[in-house]
N, C-alpha and C. Protein backbone atom coordinates (compact mmCIF):
# COMPACT_ATOMS: atom_id res chain seq x y z
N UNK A 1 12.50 -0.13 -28.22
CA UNK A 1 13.89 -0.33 -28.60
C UNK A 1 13.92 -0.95 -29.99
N UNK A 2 15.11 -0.52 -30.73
CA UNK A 2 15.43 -1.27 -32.17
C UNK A 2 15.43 -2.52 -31.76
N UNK A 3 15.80 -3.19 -33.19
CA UNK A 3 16.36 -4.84 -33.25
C UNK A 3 17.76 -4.42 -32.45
N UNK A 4 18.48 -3.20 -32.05
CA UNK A 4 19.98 -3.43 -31.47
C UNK A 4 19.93 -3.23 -29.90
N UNK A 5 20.24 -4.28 -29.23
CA UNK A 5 19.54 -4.37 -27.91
C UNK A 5 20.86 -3.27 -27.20
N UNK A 6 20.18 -3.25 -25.97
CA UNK A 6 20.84 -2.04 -24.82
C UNK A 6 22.40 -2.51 -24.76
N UNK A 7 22.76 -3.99 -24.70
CA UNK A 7 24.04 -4.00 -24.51
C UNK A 7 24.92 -4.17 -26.28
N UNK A 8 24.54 -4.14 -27.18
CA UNK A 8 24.83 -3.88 -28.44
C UNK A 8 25.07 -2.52 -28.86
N UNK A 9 24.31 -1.51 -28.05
CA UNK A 9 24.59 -0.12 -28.67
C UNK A 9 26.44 0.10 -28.05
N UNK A 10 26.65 1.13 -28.66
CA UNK A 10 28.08 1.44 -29.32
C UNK A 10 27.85 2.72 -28.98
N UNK A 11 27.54 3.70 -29.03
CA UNK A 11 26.58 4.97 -29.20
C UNK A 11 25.52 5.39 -28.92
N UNK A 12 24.99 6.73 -28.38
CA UNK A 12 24.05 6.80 -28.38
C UNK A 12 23.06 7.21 -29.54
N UNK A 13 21.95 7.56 -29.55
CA UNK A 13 20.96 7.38 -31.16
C UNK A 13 21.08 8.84 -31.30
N UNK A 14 20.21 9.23 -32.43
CA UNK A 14 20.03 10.76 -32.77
C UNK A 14 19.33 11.40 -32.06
N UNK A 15 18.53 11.00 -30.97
CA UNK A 15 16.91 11.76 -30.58
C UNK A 15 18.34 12.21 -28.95
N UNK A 16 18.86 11.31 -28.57
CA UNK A 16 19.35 11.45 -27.53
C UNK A 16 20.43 12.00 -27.44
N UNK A 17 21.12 12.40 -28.23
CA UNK A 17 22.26 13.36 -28.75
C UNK A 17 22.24 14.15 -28.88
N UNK A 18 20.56 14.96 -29.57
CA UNK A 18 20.11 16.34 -30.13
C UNK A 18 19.47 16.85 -28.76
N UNK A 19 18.84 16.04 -27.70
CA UNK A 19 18.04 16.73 -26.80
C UNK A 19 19.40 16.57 -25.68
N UNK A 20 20.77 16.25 -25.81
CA UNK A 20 21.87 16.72 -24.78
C UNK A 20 22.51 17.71 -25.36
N UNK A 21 22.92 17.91 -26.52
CA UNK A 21 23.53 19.32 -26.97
C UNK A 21 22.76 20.37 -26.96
N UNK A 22 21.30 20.15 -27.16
CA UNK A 22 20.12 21.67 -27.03
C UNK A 22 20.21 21.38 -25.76
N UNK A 23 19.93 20.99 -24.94
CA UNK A 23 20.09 21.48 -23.30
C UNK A 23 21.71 22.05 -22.94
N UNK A 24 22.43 21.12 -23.66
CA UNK A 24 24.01 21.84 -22.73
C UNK A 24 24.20 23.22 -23.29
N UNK A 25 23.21 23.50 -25.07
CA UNK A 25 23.66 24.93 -25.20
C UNK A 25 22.08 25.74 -24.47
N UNK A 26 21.56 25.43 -24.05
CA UNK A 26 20.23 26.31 -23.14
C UNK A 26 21.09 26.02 -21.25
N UNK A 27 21.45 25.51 -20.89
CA UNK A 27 22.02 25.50 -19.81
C UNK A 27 23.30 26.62 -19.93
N UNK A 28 24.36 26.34 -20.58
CA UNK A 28 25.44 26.80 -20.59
C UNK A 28 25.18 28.60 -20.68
N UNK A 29 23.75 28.71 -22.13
CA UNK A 29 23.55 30.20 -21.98
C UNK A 29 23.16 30.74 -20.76
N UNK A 30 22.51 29.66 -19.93
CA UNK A 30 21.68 30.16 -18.83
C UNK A 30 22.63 30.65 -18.03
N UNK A 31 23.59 29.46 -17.99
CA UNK A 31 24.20 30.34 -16.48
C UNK A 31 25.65 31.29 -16.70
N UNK A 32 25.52 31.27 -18.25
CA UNK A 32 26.51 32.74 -18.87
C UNK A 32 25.89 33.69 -18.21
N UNK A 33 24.25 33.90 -18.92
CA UNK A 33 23.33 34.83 -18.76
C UNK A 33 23.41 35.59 -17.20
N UNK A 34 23.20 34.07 -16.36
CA UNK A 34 23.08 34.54 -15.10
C UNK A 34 24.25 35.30 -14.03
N UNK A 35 25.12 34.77 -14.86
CA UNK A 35 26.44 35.50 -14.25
C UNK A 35 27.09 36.89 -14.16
N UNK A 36 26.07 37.21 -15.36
CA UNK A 36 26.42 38.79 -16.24
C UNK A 36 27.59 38.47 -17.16
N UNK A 37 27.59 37.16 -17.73
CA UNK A 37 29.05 37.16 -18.91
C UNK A 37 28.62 37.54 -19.88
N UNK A 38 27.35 37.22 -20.42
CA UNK A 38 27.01 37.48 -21.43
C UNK A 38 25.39 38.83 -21.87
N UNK A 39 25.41 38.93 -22.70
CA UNK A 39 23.54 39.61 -22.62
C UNK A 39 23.42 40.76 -21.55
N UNK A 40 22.35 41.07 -20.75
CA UNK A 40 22.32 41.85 -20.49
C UNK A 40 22.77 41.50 -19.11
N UNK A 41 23.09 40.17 -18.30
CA UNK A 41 23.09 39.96 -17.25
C UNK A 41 22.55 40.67 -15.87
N UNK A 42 22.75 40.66 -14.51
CA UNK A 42 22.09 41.11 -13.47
C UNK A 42 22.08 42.76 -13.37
N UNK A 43 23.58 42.47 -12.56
CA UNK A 43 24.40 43.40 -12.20
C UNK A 43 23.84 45.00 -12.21
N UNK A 44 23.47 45.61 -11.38
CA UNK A 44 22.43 46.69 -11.71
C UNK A 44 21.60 47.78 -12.58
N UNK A 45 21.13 46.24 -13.23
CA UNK A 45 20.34 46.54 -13.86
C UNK A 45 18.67 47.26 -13.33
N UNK A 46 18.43 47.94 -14.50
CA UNK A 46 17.00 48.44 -13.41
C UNK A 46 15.73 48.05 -14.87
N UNK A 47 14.36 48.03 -14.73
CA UNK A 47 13.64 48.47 -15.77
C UNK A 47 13.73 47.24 -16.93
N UNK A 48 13.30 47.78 -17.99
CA UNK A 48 13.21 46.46 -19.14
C UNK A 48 14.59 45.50 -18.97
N UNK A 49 15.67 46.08 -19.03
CA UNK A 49 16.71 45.29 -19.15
C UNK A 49 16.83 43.61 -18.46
N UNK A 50 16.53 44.47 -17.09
CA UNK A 50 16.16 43.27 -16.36
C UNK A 50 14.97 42.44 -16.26
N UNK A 51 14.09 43.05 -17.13
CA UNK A 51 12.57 42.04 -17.16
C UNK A 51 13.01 41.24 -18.27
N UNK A 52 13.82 41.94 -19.30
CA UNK A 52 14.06 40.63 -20.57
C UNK A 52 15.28 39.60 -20.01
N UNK A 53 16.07 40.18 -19.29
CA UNK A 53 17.11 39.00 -18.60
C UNK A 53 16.26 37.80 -17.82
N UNK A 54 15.14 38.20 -16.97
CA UNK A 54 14.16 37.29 -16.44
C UNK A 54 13.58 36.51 -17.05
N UNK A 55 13.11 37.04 -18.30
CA UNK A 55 11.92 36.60 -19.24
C UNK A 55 12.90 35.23 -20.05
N UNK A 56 14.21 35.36 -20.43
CA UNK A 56 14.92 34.57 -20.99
C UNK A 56 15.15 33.81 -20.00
N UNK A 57 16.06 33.61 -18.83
CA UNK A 57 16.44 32.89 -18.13
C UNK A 57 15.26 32.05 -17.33
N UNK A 58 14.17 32.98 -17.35
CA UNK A 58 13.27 32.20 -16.35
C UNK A 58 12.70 30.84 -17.43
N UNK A 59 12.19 31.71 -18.79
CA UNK A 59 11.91 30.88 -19.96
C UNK A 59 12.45 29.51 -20.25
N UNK A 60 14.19 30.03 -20.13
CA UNK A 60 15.22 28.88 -20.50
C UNK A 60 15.11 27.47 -19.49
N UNK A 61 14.55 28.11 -17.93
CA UNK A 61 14.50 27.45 -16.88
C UNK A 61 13.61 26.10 -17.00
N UNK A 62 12.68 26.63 -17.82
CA UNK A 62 11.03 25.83 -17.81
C UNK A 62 11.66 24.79 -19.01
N UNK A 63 12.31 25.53 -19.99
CA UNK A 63 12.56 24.69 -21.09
C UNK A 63 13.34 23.81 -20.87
N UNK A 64 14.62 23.90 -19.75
CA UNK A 64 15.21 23.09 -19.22
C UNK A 64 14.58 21.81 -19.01
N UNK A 65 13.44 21.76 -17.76
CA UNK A 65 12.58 21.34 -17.05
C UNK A 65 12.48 20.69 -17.74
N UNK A 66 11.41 21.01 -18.88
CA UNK A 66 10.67 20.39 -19.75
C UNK A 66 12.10 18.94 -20.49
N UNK A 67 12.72 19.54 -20.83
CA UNK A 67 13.78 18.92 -22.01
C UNK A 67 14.47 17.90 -21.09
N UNK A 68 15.14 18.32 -19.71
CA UNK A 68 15.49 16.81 -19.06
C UNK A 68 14.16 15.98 -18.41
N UNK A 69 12.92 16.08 -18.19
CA UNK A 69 11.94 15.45 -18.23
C UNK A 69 11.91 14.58 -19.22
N UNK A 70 11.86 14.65 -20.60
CA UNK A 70 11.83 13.77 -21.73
C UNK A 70 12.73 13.49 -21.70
N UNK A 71 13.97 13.72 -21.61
CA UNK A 71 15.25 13.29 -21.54
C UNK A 71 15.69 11.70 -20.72
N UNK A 72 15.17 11.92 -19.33
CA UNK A 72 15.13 11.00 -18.24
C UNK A 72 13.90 9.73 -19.17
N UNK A 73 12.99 10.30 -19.64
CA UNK A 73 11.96 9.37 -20.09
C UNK A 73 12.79 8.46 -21.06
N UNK A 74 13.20 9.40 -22.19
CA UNK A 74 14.14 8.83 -23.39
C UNK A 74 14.88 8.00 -22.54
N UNK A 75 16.10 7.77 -21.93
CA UNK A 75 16.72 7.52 -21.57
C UNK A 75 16.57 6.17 -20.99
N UNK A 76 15.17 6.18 -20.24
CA UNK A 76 14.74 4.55 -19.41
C UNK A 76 14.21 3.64 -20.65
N UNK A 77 13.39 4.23 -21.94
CA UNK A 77 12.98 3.67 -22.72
C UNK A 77 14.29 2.96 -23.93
N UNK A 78 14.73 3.62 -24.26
CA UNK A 78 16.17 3.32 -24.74
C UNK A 78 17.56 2.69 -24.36
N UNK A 79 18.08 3.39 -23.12
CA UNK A 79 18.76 2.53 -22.54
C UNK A 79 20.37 3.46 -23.03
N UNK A 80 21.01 3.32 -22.52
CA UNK A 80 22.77 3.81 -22.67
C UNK A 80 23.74 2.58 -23.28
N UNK A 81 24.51 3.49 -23.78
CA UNK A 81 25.68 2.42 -24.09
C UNK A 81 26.46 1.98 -23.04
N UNK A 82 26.51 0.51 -23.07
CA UNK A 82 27.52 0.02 -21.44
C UNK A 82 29.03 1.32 -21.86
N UNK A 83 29.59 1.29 -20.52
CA UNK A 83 30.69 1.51 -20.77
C UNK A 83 31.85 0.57 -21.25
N UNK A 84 32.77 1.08 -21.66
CA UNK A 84 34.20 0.22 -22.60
C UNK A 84 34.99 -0.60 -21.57
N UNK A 85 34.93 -1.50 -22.05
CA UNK A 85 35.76 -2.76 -21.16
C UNK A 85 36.72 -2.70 -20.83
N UNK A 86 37.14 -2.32 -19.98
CA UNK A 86 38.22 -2.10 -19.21
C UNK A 86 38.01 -0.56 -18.15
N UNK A 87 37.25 -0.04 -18.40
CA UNK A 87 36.85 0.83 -17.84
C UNK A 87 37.04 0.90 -16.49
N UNK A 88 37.66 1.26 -15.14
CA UNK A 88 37.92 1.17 -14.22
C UNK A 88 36.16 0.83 -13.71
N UNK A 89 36.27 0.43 -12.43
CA UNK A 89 34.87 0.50 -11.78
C UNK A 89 35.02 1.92 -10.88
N UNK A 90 35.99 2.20 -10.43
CA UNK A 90 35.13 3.90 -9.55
C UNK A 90 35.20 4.96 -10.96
N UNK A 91 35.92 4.64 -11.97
CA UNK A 91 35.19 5.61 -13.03
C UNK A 91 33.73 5.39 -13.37
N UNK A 92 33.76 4.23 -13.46
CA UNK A 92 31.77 3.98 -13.99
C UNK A 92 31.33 4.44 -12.99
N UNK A 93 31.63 4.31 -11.72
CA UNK A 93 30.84 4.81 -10.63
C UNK A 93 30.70 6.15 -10.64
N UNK A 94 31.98 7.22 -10.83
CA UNK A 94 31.91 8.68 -10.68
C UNK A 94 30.82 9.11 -11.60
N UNK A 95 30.38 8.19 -13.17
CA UNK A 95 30.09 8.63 -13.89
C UNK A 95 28.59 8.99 -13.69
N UNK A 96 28.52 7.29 -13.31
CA UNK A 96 26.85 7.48 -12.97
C UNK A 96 26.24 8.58 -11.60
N UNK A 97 27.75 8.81 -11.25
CA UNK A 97 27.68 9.83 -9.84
C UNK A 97 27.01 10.92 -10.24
N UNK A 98 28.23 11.06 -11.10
CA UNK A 98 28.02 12.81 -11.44
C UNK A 98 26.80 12.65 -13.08
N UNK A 99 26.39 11.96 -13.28
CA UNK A 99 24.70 11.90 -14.11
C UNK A 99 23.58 12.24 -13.68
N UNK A 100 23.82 11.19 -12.45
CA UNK A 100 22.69 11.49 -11.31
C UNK A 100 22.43 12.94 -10.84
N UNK A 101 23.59 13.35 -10.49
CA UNK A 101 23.25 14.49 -9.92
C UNK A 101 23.17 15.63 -11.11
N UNK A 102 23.76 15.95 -11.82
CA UNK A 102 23.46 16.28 -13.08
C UNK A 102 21.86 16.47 -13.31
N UNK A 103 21.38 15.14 -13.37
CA UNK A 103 19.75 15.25 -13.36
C UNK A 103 18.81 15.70 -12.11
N UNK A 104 19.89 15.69 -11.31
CA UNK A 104 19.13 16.07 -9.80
C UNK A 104 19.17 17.62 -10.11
N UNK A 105 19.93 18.04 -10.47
CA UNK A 105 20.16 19.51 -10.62
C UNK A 105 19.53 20.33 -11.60
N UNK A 106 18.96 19.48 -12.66
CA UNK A 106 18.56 19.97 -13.87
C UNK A 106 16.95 19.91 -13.28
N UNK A 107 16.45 19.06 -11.96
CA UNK A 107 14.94 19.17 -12.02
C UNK A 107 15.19 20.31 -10.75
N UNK A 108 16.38 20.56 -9.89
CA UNK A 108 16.55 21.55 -8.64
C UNK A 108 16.05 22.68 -9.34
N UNK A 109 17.10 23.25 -9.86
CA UNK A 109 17.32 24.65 -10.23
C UNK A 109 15.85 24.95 -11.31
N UNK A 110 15.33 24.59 -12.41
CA UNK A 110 13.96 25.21 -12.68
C UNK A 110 13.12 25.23 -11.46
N UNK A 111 13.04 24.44 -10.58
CA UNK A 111 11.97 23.56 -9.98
C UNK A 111 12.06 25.38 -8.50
N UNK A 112 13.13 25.35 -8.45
CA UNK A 112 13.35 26.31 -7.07
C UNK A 112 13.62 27.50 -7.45
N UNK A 113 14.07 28.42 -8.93
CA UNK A 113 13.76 29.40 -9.62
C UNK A 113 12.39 29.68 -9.82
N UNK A 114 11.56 28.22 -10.06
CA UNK A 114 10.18 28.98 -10.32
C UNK A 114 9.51 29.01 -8.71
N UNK A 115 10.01 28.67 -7.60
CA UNK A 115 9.44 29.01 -6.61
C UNK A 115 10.20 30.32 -6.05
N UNK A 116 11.40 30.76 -6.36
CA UNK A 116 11.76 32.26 -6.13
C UNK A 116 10.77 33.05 -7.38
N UNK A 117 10.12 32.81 -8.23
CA UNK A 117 9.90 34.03 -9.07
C UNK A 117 8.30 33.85 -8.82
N UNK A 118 7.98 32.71 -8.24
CA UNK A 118 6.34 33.24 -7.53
C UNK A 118 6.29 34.30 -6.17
N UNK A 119 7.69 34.27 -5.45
CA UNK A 119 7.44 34.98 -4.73
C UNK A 119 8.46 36.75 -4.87
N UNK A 120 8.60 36.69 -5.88
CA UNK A 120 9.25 38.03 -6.32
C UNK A 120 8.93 38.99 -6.60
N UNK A 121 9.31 40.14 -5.69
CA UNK A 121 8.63 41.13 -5.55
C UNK A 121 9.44 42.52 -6.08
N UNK A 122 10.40 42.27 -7.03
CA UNK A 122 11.16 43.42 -7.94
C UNK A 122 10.11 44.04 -8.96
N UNK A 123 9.53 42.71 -10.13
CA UNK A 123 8.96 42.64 -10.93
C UNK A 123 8.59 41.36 -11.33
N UNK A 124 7.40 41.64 -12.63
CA UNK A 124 6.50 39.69 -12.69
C UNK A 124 7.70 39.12 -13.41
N UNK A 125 7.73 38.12 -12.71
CA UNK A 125 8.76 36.71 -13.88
C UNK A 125 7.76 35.99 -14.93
N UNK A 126 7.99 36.87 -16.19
CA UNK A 126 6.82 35.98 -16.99
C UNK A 126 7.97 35.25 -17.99
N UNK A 127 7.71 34.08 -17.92
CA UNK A 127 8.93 32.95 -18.68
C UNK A 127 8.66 33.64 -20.22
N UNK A 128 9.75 33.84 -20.96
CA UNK A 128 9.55 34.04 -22.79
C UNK A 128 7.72 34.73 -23.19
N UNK A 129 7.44 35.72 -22.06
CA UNK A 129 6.30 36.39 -21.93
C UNK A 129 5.46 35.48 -22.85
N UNK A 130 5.34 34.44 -21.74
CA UNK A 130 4.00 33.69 -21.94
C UNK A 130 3.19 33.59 -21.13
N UNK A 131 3.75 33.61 -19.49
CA UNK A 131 2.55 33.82 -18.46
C UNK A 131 3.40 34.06 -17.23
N UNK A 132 2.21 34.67 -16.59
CA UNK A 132 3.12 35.41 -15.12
C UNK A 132 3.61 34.66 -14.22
N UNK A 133 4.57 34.63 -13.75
CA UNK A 133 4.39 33.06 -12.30
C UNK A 133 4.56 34.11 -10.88
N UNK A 134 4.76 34.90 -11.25
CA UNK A 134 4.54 36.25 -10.27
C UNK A 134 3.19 36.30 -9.62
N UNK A 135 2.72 36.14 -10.50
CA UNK A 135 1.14 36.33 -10.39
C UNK A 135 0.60 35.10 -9.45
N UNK A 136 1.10 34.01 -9.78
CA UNK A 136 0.60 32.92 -8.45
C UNK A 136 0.57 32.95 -7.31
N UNK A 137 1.15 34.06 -6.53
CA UNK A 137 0.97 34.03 -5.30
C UNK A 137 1.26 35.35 -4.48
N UNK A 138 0.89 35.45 -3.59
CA UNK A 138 1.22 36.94 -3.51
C UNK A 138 2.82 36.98 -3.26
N UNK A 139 3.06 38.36 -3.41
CA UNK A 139 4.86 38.52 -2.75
C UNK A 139 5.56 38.06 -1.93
N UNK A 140 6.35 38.28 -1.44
CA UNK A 140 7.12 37.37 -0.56
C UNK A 140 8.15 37.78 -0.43
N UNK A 141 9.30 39.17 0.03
CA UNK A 141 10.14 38.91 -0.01
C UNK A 141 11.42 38.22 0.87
N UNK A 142 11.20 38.18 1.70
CA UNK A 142 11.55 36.96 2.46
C UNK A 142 12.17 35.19 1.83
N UNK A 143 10.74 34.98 1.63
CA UNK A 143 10.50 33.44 0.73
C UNK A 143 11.31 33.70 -0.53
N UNK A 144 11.34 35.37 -1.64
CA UNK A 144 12.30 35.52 -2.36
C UNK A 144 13.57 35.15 -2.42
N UNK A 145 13.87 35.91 -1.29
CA UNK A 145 15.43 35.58 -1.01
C UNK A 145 15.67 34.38 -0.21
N UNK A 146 15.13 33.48 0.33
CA UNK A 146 15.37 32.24 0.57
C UNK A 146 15.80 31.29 -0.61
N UNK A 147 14.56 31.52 -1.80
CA UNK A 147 14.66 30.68 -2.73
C UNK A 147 15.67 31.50 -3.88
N UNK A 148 16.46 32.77 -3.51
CA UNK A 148 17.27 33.42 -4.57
C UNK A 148 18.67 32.49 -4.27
N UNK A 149 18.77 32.23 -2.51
CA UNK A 149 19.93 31.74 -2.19
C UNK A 149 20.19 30.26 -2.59
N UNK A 150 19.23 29.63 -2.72
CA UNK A 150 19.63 28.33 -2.13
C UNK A 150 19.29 28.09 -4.52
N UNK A 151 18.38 28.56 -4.94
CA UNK A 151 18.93 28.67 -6.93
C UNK A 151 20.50 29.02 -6.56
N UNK A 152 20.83 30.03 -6.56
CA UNK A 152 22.35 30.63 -6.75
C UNK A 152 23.40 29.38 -6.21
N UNK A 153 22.95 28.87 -5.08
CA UNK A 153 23.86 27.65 -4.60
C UNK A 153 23.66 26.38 -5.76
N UNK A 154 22.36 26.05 -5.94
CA UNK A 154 22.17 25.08 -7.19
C UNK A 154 22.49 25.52 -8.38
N UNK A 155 22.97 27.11 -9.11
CA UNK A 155 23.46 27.00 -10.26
C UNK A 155 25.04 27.13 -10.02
N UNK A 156 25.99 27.55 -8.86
CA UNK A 156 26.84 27.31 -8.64
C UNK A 156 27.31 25.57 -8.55
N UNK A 157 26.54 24.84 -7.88
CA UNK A 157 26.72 23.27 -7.84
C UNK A 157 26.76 23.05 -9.72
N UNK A 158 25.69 23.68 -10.43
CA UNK A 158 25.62 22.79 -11.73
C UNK A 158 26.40 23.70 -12.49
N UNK A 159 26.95 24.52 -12.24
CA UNK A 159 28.02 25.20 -13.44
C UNK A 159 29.28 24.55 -12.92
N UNK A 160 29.60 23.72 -11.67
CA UNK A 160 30.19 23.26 -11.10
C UNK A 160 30.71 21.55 -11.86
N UNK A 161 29.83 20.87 -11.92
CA UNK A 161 29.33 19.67 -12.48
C UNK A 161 29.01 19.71 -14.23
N UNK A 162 28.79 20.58 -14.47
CA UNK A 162 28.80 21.05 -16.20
C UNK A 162 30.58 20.93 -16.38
N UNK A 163 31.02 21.29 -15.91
CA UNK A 163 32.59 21.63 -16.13
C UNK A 163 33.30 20.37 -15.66
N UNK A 164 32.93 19.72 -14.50
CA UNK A 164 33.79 18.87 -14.23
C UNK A 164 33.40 17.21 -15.68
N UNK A 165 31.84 17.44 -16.02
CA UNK A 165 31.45 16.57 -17.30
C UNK A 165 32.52 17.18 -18.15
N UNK A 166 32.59 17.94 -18.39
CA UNK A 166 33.49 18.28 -19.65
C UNK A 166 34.59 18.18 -19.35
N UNK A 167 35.26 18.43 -18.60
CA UNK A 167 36.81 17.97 -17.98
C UNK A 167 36.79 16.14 -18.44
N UNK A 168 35.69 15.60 -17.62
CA UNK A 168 36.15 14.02 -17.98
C UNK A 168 35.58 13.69 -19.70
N UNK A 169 35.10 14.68 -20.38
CA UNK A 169 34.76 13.82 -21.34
C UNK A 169 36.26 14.07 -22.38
N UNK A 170 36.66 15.15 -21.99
CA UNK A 170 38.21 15.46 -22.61
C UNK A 170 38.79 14.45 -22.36
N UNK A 171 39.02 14.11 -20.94
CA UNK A 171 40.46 13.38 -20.35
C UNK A 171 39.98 11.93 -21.18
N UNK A 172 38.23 11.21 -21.57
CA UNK A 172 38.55 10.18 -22.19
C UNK A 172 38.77 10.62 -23.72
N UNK A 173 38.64 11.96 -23.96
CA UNK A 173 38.88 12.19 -25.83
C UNK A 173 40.59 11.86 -25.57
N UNK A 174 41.25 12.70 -25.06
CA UNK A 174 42.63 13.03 -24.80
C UNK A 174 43.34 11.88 -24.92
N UNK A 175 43.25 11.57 -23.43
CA UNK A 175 44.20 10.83 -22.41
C UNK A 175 43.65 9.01 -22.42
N UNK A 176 42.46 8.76 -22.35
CA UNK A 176 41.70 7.43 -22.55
C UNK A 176 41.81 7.00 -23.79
N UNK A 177 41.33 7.61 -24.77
CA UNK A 177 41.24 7.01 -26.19
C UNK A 177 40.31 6.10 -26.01
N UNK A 178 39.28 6.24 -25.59
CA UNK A 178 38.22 4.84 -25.29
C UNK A 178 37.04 4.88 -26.11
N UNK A 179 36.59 6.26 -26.92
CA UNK A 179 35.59 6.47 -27.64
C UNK A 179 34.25 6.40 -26.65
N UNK A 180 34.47 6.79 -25.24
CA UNK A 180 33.41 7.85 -24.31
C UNK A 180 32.87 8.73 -24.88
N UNK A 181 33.65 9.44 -25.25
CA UNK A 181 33.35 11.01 -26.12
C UNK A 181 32.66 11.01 -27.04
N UNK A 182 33.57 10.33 -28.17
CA UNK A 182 32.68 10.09 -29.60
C UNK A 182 31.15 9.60 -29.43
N UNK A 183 30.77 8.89 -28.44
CA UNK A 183 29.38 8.42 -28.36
C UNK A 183 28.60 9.63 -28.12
N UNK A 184 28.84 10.85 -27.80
CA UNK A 184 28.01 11.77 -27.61
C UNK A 184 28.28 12.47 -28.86
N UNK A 185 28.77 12.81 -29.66
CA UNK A 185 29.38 13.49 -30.74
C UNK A 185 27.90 13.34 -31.85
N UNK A 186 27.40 14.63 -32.29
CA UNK A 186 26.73 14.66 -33.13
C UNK A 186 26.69 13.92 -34.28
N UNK A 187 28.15 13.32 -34.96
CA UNK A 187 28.30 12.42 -36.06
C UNK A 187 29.41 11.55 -35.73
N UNK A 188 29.75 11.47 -34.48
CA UNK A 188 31.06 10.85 -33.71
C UNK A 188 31.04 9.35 -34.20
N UNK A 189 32.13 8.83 -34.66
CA UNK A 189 31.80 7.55 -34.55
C UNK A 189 32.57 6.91 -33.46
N UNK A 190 32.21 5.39 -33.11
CA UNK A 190 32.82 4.72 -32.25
C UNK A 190 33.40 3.29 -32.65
């Protein structure tokens, strides 16, 4: 930590600002991607189309992984800005609610995508064709579609929770005026 201790910050720093906007825009593509809003999405697709929709999303998955891993690390080493005084207490509470799970979701969904794409038996899931995870185990389709259902329920929960973060970080830009918001803001001040 700086000379500016955990309850002095105002804001959060640069390292922790840049690794939440590159994840919210690698998340947000992900589950465009996955929806068919954007790119080449699912939807019957056959052949390359759908090996490069895999290859990205599965890719994006790991990078996820990877990025709230350091993220959670950053985060214990550094420390958050308290919230603003006056702040209700079941708002601080929802907040740290919906963080938590936020991070619960961000280690779910890579964590149970890469156990549907070891057992997938369409074609290999090789992440940003760097290596097969297909290849780890034999097929499965069964164990596929177990682990297709219960991802699809975890990116429904976190496209769920992505939106409702952004709903409250409006209502404190908007309606609060408390400078919540601005602390995440790439050059936001507070």
């Amino acid at each position: 930590m700086t000379s500016e201790s955990k309850s002095e910050m105002k804001k959060f720093g640069g390292v922790a600002k840049t690794l939440h906007w590159f994840t919210a825009f690698i998340i947000i593509l992900t589950l465009l991607l996955s929806y068919g809003l954007i790119g080449p999405g699912w939807d019957g697709q056959k052949g390359e189309e759908k090996y490069l929709a895999l290859t990205l999303h599965s890719g994006n998955g790991i990078l996820v992984l990877l990025l709230t891993s350091f993220r959670l690390w950053w985060r214990r080493v550094r420390g958050v800005p308290p919230y603003p005084v006056g702040m209700p207490a079941w708002q601080q509470w929802a907040s740290r609610m919906t963080i938590k799970a936020l991070y619960a979701l961000l280690f779910y969904q890579p964590l149970v995508g890469i156990a549907q794409a070891i057992f997938y038996t369409e074609m290999n899931v090789v992440p940003f064709k760097l290596f097969n995870l297909t290849a780890l185990a034999p097929s499965d389709e069964r164990a596929a579609q177990v682990f297709h259902t219960l991802h699809a329920i975890g990116g429904i929960a976190l496209g769920s929770l992505v939106l409702l973060h952004i709903l409250a970080a409006f209502k404190h830009l908007l309606l609060d005026r408390d400078g919540v918001f601005q602390r995440m803001l790439p050059f936001g001040r507070v």
